[in-house]
N, C-alpha and C. Protein backbone atom coordinates (compact mmCIF):
# COMPACT_ATOMS: atom_id res chain seq x y z
N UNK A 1 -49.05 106.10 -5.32
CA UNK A 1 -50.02 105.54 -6.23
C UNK A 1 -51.42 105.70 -5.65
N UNK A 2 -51.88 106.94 -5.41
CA UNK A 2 -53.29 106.93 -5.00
C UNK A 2 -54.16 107.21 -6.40
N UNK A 3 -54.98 106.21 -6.00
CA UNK A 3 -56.14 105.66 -6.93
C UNK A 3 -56.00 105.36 -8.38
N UNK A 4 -54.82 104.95 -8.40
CA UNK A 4 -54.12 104.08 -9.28
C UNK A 4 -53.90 102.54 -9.31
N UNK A 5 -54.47 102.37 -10.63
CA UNK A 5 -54.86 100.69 -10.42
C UNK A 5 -53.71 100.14 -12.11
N UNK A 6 -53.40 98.90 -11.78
CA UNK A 6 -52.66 98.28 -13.22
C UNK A 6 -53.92 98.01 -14.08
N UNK A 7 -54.98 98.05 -13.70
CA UNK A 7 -55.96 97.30 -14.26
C UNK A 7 -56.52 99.03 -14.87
N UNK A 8 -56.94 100.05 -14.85
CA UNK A 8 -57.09 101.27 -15.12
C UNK A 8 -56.62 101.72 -15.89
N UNK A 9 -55.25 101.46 -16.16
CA UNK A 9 -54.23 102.15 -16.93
C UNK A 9 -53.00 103.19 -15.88
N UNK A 10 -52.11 103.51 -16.47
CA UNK A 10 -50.66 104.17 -16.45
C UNK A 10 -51.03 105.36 -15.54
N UNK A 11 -52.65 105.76 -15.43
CA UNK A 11 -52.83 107.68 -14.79
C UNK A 11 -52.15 107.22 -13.42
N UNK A 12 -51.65 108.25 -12.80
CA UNK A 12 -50.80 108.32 -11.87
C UNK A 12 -49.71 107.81 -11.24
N UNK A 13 -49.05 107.25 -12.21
CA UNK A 13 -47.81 106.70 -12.28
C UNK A 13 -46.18 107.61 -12.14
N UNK A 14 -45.48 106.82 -11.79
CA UNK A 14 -43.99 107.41 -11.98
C UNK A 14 -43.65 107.02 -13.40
N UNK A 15 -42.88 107.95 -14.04
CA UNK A 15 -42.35 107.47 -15.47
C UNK A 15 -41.88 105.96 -15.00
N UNK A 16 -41.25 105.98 -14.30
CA UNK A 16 -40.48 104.58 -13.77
C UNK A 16 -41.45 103.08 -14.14
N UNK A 17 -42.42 103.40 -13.33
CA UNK A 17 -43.24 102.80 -12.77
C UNK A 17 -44.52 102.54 -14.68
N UNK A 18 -44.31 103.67 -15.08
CA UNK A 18 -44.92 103.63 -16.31
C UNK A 18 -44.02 102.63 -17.27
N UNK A 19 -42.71 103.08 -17.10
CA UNK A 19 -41.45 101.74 -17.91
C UNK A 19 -41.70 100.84 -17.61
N UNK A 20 -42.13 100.04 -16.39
CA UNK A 20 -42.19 98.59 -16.24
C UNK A 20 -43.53 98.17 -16.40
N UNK A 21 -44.48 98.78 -16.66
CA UNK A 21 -45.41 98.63 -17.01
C UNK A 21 -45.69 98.12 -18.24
N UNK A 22 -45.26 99.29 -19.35
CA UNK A 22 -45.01 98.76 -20.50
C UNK A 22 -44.16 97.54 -21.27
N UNK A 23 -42.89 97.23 -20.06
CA UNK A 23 -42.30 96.32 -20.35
C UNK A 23 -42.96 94.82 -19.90
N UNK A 24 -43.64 95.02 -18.74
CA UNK A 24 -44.65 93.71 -18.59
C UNK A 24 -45.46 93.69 -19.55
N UNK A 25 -46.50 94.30 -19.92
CA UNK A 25 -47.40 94.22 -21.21
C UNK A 25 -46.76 93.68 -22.72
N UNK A 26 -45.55 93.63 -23.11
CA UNK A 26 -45.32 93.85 -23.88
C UNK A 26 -44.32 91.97 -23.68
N UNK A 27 -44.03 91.74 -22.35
CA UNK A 27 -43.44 90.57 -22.04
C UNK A 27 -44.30 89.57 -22.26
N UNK A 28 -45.90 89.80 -22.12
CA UNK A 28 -46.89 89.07 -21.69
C UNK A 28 -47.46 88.65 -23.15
N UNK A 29 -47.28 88.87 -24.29
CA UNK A 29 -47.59 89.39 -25.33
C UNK A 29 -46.40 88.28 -26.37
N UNK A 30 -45.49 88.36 -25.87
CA UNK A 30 -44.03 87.88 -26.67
C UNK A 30 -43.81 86.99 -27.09
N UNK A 31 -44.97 85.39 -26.91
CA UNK A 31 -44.83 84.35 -27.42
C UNK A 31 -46.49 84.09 -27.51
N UNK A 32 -47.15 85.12 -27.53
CA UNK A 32 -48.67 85.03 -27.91
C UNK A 32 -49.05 84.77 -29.34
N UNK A 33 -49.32 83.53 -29.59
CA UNK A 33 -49.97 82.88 -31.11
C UNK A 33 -50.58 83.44 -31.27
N UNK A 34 -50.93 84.10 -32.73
CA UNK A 34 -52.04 84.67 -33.05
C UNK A 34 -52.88 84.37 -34.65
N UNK A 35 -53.66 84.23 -34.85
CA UNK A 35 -54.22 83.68 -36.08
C UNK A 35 -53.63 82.20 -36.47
N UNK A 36 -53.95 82.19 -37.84
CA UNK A 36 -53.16 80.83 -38.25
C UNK A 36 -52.26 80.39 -37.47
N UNK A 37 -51.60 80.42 -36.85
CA UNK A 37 -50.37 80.13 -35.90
C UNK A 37 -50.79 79.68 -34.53
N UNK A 38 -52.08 80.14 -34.14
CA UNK A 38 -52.82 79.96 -33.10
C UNK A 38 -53.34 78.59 -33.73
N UNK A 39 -54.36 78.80 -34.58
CA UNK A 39 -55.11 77.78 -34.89
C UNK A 39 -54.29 76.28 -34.76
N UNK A 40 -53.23 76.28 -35.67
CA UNK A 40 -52.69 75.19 -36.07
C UNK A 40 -51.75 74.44 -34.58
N UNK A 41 -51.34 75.57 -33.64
CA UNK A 41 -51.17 74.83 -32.26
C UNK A 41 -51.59 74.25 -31.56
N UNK A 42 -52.97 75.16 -31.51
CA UNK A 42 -54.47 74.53 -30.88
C UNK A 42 -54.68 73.10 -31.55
N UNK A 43 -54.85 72.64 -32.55
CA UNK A 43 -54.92 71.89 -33.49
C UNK A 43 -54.02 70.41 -32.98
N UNK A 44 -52.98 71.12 -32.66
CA UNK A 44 -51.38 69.91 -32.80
C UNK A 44 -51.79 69.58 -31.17
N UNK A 45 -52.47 70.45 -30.34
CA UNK A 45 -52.11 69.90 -28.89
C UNK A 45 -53.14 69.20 -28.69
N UNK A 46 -54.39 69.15 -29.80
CA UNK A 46 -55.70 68.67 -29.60
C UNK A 46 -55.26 67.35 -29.89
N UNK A 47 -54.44 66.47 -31.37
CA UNK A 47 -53.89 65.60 -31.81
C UNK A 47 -52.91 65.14 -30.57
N UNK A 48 -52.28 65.75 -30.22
CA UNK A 48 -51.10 65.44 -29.47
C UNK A 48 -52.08 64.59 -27.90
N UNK A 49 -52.76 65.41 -27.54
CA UNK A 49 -53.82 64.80 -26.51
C UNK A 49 -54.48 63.67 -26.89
N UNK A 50 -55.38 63.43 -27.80
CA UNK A 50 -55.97 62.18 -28.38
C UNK A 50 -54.68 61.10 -28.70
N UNK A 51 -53.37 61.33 -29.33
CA UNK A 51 -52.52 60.13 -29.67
C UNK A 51 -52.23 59.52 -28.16
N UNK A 52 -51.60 60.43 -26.68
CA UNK A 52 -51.74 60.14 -25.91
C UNK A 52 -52.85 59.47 -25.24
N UNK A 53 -53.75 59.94 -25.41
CA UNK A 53 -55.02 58.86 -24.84
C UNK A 53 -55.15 57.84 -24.96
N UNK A 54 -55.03 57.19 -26.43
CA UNK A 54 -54.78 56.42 -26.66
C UNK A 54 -53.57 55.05 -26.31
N UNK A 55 -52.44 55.59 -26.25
CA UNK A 55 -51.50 55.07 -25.51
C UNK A 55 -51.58 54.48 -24.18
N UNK A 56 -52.31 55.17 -23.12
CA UNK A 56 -52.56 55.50 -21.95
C UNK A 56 -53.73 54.06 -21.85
N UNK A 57 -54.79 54.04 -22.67
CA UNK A 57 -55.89 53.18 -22.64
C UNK A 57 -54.89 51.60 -22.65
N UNK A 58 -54.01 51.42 -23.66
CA UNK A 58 -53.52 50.36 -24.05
C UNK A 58 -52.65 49.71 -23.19
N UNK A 59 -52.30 50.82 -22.27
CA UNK A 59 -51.10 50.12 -21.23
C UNK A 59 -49.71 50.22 -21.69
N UNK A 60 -48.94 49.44 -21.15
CA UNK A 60 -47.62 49.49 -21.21
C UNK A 60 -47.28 48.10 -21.40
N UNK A 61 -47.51 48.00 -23.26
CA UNK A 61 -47.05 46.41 -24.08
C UNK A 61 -45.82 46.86 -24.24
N UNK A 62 -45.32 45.41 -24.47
CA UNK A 62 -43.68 46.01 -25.45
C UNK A 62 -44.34 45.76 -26.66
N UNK A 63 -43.31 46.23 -27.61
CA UNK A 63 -44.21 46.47 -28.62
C UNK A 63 -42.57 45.76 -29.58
N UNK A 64 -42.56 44.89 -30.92
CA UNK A 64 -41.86 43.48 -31.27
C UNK A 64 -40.20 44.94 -31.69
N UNK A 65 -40.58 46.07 -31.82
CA UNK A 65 -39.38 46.63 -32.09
C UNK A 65 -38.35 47.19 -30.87
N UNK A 66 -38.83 46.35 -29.42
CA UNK A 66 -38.40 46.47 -28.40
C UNK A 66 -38.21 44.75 -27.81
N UNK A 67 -37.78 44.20 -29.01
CA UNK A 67 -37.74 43.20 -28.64
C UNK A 67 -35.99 42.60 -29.05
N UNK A 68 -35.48 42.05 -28.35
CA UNK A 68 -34.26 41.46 -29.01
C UNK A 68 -34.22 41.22 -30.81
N UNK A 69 -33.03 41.85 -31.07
CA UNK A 69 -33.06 41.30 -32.92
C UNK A 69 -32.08 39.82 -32.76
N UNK A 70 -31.79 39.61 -31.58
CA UNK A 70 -30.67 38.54 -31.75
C UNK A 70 -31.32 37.04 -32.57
N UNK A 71 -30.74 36.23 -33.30
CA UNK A 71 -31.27 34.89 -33.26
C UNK A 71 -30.09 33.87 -32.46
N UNK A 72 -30.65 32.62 -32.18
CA UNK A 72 -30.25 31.58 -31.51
C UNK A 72 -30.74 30.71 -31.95
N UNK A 73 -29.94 29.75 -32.44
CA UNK A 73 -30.27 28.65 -33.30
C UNK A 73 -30.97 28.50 -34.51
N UNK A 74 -31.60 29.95 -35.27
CA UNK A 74 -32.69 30.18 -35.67
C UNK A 74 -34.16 29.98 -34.72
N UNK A 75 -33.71 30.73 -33.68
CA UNK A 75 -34.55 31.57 -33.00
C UNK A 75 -34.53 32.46 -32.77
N UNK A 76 -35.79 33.51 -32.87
CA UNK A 76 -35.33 34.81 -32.41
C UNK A 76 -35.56 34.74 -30.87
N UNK A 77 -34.91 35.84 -30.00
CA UNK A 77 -34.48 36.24 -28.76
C UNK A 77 -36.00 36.85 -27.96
N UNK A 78 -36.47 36.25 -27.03
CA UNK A 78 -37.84 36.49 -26.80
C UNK A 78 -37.88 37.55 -25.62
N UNK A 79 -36.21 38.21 -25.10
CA UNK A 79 -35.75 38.81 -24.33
C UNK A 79 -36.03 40.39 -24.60
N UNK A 80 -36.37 41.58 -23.56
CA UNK A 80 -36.63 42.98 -24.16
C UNK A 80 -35.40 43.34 -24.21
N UNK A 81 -35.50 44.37 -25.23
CA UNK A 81 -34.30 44.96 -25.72
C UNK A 81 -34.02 46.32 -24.38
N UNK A 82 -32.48 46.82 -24.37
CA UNK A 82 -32.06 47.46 -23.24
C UNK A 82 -32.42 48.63 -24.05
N UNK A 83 -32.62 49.84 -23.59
CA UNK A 83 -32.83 51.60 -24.04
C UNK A 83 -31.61 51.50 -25.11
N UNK A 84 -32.01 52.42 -25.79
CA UNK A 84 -30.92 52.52 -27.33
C UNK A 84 -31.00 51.55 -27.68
N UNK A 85 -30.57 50.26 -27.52
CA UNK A 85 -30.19 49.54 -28.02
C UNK A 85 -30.78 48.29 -28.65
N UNK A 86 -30.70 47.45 -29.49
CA UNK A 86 -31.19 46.55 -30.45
C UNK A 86 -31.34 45.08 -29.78
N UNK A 87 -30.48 45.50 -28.65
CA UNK A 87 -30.02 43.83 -28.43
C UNK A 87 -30.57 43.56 -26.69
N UNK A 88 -30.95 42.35 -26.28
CA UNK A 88 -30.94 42.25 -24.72
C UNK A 88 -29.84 42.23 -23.72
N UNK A 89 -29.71 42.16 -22.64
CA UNK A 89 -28.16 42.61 -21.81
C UNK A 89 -27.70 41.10 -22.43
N UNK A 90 -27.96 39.68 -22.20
CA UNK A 90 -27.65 38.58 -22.48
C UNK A 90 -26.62 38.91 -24.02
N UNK A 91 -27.12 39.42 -24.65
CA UNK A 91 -26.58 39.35 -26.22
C UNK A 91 -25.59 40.10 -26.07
N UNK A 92 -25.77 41.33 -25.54
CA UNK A 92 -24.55 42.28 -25.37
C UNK A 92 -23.22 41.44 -24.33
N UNK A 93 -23.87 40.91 -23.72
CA UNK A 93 -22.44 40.42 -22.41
C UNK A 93 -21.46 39.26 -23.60
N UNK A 94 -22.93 38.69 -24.41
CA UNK A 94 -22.21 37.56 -24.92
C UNK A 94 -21.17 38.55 -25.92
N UNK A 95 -21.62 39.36 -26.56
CA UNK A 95 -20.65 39.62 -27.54
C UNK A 95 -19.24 40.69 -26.97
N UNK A 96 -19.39 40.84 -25.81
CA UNK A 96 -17.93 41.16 -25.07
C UNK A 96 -17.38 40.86 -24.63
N UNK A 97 -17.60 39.16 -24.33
CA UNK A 97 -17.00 38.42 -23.37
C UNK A 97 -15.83 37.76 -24.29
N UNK A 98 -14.97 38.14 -23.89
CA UNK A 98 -13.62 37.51 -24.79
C UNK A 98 -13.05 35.92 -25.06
C-alpha cells in the first residue's frame, strides 16, 4: 500500500483489500436515517431527553399507582407496592398464609 490512503480512495489497492473496503462503506451506511426518518428520530430523542429531565428534576416519589390497592378496615394500605405487582409483601404473605 504505498501512498495509499482509506481516506483517498481504493488507487492502489488489492482487489481484496478493495472488497473490504466496499464492504465497510456500505456497513457504515446500513442503519443510516435519512430524510423524514432522520428528522422524526431526531425529534423522538429530543422529546425522549426533555420527558427524562423532567423526571430526574422531581426525584424519586412513589407515585399513588405504586401504592398498595389493598383496603383494611376501609382503609387503604399506605404500604409500596412490590415490582409487578398490585399489592405490598404484607398483603401477599397474608393471602398465602393458610
Amino acid at each position: 500500500m504505498t501512498g495509499s490512503s482509506l481516506l483517498t480512495g481504493p488507487e492502489g489497492l488489492s482487489p481484496k483489500e478493495r472488497e473490504n473496503l466496499k464492504k465497510l462503506k456500505a456497513l457504515r451506511r446500513y442503519r443510516k436515517r435519512y430524510g423524514v426518518e432522520a428528522l422524526l428520530h431526531r425529534q423522538l430523542k429530543e422529546r425522549r431527553l426533555l420527558a427524562t429531565e423532567g423526571v430526574s428534576q422531581q426525584g424519586h416519589t412513589t407515585r399513588s399507582s405504586q401504592r398498595c390497592l389493598a383496603f383494611v378496615e376501609d382503609v387503604r394500605c399506605s404500604n409500596p407496592s412490590l415490582p409487578m405487582a398490585r399489592h405490598c409483601l404484607s398483603r401477599l404473605l397474608a393471602l398465602f398464609s393458610y
